[in-house]
Protein backbone atom coordinates (compact mmCIF):
# COMPACT_ATOMS: atom_id res chain seq x y z
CA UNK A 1 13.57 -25.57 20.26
CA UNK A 2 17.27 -24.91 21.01
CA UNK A 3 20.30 -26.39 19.91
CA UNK A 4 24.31 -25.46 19.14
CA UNK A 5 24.89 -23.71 15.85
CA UNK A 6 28.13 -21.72 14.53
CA UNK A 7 30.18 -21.27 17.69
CA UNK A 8 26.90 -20.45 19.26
CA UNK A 9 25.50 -22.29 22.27
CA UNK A 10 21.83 -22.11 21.47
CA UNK A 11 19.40 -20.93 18.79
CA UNK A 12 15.70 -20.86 19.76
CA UNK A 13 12.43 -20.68 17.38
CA UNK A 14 10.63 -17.68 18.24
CA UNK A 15 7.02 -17.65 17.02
CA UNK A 16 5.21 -13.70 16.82
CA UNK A 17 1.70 -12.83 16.30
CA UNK A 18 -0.27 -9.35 16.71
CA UNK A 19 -3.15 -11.56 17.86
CA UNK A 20 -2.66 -10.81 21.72
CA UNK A 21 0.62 -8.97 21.39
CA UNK A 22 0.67 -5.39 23.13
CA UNK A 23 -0.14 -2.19 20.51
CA UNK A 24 2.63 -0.15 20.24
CA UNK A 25 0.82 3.09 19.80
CA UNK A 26 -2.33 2.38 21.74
CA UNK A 27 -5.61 0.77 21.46
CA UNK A 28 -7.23 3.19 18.87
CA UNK A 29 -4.69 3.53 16.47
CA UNK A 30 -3.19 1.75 13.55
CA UNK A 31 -1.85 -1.14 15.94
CA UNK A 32 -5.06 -1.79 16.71
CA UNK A 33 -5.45 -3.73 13.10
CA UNK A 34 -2.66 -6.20 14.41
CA UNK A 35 0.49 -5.07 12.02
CA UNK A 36 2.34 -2.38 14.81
CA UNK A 37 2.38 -4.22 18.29
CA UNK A 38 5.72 -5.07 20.89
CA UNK A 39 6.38 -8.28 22.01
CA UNK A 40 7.49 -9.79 25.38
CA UNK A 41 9.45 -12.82 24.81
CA UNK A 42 9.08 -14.03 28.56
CA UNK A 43 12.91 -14.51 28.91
CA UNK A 44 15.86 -12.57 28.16
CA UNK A 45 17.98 -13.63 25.19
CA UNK A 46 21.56 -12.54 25.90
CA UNK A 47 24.76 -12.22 23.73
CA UNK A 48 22.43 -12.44 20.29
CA UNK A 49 24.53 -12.33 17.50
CA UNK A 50 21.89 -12.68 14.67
CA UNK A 51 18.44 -13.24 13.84
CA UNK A 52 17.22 -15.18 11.08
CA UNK A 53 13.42 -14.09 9.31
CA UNK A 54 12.12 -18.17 8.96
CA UNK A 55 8.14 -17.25 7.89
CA UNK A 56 6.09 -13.96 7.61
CA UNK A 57 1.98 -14.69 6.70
CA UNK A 58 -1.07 -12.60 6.77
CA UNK A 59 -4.35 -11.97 5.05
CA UNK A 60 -3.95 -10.06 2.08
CA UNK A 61 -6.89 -7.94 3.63
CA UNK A 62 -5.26 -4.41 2.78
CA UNK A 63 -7.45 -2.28 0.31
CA UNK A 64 -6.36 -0.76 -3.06
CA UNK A 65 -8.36 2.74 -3.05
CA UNK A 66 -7.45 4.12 0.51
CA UNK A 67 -8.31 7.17 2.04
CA UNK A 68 -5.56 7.85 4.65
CA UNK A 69 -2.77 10.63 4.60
CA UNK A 70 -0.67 7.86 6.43
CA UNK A 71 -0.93 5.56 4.08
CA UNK A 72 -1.07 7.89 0.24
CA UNK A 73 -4.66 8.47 -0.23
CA UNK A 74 -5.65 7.24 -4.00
CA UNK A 75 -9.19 7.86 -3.98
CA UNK A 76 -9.66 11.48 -4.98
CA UNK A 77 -10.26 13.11 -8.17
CA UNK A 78 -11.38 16.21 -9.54
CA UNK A 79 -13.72 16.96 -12.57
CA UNK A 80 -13.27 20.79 -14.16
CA UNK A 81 -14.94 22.96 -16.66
CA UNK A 82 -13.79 26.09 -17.99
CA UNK A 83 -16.25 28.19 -20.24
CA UNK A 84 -15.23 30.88 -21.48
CA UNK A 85 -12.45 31.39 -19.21
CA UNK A 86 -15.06 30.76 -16.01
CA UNK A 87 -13.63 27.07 -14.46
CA UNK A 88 -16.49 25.11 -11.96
CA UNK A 89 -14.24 22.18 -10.49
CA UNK A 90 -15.99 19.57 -8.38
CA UNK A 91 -13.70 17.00 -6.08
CA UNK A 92 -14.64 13.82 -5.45
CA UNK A 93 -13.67 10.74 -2.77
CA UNK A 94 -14.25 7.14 -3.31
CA UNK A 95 -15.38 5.03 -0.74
CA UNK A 96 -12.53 2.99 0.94
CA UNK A 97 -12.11 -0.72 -0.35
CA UNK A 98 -10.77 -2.98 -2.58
CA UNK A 99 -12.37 -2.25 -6.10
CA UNK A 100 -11.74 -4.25 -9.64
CA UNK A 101 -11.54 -2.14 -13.04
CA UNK A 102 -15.74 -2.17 -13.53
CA UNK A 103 -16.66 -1.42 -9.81
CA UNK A 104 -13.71 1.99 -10.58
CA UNK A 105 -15.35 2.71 -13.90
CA UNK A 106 -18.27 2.55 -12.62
CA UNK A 107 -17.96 5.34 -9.56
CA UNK A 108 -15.87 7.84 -12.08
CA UNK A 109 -19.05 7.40 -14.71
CA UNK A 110 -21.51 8.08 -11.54
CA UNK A 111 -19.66 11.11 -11.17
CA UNK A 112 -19.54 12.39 -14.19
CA UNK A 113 -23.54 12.08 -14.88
CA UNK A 114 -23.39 13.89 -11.52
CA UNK A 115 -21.23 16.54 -12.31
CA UNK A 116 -23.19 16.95 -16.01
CA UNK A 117 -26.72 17.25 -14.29
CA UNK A 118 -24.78 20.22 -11.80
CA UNK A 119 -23.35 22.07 -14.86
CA UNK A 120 -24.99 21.73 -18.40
CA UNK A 121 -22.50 22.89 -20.16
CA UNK A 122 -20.58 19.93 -20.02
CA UNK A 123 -20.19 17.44 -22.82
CA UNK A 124 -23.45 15.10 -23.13
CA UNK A 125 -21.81 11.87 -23.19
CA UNK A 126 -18.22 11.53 -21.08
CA UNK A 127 -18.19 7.35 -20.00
CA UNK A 128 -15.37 5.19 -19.49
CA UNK A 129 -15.26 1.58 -20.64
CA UNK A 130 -12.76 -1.39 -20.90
CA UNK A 131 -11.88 -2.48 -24.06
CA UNK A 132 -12.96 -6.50 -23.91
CA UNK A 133 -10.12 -7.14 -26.72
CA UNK A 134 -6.95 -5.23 -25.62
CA UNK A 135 -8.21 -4.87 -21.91
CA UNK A 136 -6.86 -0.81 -21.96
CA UNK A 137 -9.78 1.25 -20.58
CA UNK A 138 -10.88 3.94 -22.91
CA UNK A 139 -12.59 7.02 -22.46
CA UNK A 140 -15.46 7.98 -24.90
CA UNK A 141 -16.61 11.62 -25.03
CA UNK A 142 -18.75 13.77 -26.91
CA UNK A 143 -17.98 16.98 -28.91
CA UNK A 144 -17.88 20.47 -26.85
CA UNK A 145 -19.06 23.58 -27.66
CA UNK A 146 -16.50 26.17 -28.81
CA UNK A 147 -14.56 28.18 -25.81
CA UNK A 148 -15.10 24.83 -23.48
CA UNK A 149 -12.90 22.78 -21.97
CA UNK A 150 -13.54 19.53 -19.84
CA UNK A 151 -10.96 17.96 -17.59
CA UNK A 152 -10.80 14.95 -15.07
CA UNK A 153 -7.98 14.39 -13.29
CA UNK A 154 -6.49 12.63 -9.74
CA UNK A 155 -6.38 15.21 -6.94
CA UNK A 156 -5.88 15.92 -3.79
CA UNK A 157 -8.25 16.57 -1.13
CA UNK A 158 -7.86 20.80 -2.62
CA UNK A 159 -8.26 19.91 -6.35
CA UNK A 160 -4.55 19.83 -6.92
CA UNK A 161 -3.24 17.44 -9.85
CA UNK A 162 -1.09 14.63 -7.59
CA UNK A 163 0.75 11.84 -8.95
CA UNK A 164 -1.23 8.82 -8.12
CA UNK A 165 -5.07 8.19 -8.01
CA UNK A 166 -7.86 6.41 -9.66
CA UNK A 167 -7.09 7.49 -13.41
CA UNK A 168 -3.60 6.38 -12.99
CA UNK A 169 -4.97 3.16 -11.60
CA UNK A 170 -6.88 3.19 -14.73
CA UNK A 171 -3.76 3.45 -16.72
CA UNK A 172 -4.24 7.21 -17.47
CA UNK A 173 -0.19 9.36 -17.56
CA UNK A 174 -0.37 12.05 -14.88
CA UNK A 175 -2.48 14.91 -16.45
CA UNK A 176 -5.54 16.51 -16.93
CA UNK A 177 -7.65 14.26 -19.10
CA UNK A 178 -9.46 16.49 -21.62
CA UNK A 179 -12.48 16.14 -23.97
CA UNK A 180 -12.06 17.14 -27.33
CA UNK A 181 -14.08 19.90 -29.35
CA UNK A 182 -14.59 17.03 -31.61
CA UNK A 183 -15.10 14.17 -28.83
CA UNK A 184 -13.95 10.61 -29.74
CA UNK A 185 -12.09 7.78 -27.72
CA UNK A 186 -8.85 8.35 -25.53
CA UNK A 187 -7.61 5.59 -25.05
CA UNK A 188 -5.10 4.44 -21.65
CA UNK A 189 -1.52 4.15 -21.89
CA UNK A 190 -1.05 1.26 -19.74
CA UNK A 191 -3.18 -1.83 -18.37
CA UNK A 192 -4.78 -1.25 -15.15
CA UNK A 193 -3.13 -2.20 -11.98
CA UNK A 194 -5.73 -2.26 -9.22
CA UNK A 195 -3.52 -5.46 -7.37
CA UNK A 196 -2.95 -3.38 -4.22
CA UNK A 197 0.05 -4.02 -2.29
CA UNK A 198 3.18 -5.71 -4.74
CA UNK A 199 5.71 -5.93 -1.89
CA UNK A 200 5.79 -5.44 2.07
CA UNK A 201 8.21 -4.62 5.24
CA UNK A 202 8.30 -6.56 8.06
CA UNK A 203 10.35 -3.85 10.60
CA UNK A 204 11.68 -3.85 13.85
CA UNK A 205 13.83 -1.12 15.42
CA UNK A 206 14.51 -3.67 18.53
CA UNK A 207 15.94 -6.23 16.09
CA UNK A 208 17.44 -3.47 13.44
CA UNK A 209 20.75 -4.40 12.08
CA UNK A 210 22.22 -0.37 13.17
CA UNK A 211 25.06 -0.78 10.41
CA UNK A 212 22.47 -1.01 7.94
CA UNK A 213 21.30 2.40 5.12
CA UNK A 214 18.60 2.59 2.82
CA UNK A 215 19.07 3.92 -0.57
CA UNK A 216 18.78 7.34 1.17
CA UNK A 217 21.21 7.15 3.86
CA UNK A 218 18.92 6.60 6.43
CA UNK A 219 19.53 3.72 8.94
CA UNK A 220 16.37 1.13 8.10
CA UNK A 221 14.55 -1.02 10.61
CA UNK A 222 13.40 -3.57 7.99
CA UNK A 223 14.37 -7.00 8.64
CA UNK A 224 13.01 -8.70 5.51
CA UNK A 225 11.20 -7.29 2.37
CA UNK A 226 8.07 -9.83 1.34
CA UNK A 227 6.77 -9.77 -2.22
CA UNK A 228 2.78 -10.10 -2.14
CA UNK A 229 1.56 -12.47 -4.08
CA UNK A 230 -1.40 -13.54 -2.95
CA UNK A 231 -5.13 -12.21 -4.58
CA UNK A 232 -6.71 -9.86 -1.87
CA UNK A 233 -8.46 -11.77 1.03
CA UNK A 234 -6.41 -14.89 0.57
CA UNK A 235 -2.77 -15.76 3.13
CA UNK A 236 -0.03 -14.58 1.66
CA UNK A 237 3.03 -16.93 2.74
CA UNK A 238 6.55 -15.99 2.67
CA UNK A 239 9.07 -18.67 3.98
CA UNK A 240 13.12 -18.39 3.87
CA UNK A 241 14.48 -21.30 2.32
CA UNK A 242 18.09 -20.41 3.97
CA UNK A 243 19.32 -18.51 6.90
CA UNK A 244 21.47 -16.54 5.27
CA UNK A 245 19.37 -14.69 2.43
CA UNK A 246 17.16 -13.59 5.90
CA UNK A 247 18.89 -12.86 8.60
CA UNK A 248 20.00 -10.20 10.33
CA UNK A 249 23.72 -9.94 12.09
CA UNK A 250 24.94 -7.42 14.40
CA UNK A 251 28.51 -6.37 15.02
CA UNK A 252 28.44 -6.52 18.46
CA UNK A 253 26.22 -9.36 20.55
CA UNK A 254 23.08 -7.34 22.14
CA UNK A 255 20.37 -9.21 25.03
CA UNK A 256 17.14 -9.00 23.33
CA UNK A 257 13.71 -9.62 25.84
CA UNK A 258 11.36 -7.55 23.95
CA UNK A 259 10.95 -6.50 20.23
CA UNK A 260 8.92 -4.55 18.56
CA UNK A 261 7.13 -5.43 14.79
CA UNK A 262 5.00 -3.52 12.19
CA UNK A 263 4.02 -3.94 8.40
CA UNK A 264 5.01 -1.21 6.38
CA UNK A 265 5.22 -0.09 2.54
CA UNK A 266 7.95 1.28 0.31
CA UNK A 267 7.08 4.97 1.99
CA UNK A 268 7.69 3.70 5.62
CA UNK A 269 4.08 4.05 6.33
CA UNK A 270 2.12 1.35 8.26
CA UNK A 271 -0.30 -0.96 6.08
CA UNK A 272 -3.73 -1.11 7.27
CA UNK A 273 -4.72 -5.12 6.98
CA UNK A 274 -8.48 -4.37 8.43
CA UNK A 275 -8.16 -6.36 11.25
CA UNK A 276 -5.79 -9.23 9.66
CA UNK A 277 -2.84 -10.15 11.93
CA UNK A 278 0.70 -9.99 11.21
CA UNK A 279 2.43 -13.62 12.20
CA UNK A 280 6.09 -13.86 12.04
CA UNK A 281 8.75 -16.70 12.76
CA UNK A 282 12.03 -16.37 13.79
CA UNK A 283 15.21 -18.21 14.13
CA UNK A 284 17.49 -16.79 17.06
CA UNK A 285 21.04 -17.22 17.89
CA UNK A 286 22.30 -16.96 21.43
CA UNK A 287 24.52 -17.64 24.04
CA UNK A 288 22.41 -17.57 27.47
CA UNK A 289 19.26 -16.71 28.16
């Protein structure tokens, strides 16, 4: 579709999908899953002066506990007990996927009955629960012997305390989570917030603005930021209601033929959709192609 617009002498609907679109990184790697791949327009667009973000839609397919460097693994923790000055830590890895509070609970208690059958000296009773009232997961320990301490905590891969993982999911501050001499309940600070991804980038370094800085000074690639509000496993549907609040302009006309597209997070890094393709519409203004 083409038409004149703005002193412009065309603008043409552009329609991009990482269905059959070409990886950008090769077969095997994260463009494989559909959200890093280049497209070939099949005509060259010359003198562009802007382009406008119209629709962005995929399956809300990306998991909440993750195990990828790339992407800010959240699935480790690390249970510790000191007697006596002698500390036994055990780290632990969740399975990939997308978990709700009683499926987490539920792996964290596994672990601890597995950790308490390894070492005896721990408390007899350490279980996590949800509070069917307030909704705040508690934990519930029992008393320790004198010159013991007990600790879970999220952790890297090496048992080092990180700040984000499945007790912060939980609603558990950033520390080690101790059991009392005395026991009793513990109770989170905040509600848990398993909902995965919150917002997305939709990127391009073909169709970057170049006179455009993130909050850090950097020049950014991202075209359009797209709040995710869709449950996981259901389309999530973003659609510009006006050019303007979506579009991209450029300072000096450029010919555009091929572009380049990827989903990523706040951190830059690309989102892993598990096979779930990235579709995109675009609005471009021209003056020959």
């Amino acid at each position: 579709m083409s038409g004149k617009d703005k002193g412009y002498e065309f603008t043409r609907i552009v329609r991009v999908s990482g269905e059959d679109a070409t990886p950008a990184d090769g077969p095997t790697s994260y463009s494989s899953r559909k959200t890093n791949f280049l497209v070939d327009f099949g005509y060259n667009l010359q003198q562009v002066k802007r382009v406008s973000v119209l629709s962005v839609s995929f399956l809300n397919t990306a998991f909440n506990i993750i195990d990828e460097p790339r992407t800010r693994s959240n699935n480790i923790f690390t249970i510790e007990l000191d007697v006596s000055g002698t500390t036994t830590a055990v780290t632990y890895t969740i399975e990939p996927g997308f978990y709700n509070i009683t499926e987490l609970m539920t792996v964290l208690n596994d672990a601890i009955v597995e950790f308490k059958t390894a070492n005896p000296l721990s408390p007899t009773s350490v279980v996590f629960a949800q509070n069917s009232v307030s909704g705040y997961v508690q934990m519930t320990s029992s008393s320790l012997p004198a010159g013991t301490i007990w600790n879970i905590y999220d952790s890297d891969s090496k048992g080092n305390l990180i700040s984000r993982g499945p007790m912060q999911i939980m609603g558990f501050p950033l520390s080690r989570l101790a059991t009392a001499l005395a026991g009793g309940i513990q109770p989170a600070s905040e509600l848990p917030h398993l909902q995965g991804l919150t917002e997305v980038n939709v990127v391009s370094q073909a169709l970057a603005p170049s006179n455009c800085f993130d909050e850090k000074t950097q020049a950014s690639s991202v075209l359009v930021v797209v709040p995710v509000t869709a449950p996981f496993g259901v389309l999530n549907v973003f659609e510009c209601k006006q050019d303007v609040l979506c579009e991209v302009t450029y300072p000096s006309s450029r010919n555009i033929q091929r572009a380049d597209f990827s989903l990523r997070d706040r951190f830059g890094e690309l989102i892993d959709l598990n096979g779930s393709n990235l579709k995109l519409t675009l609005r471009v203004w021209f003056n020959t192609v």
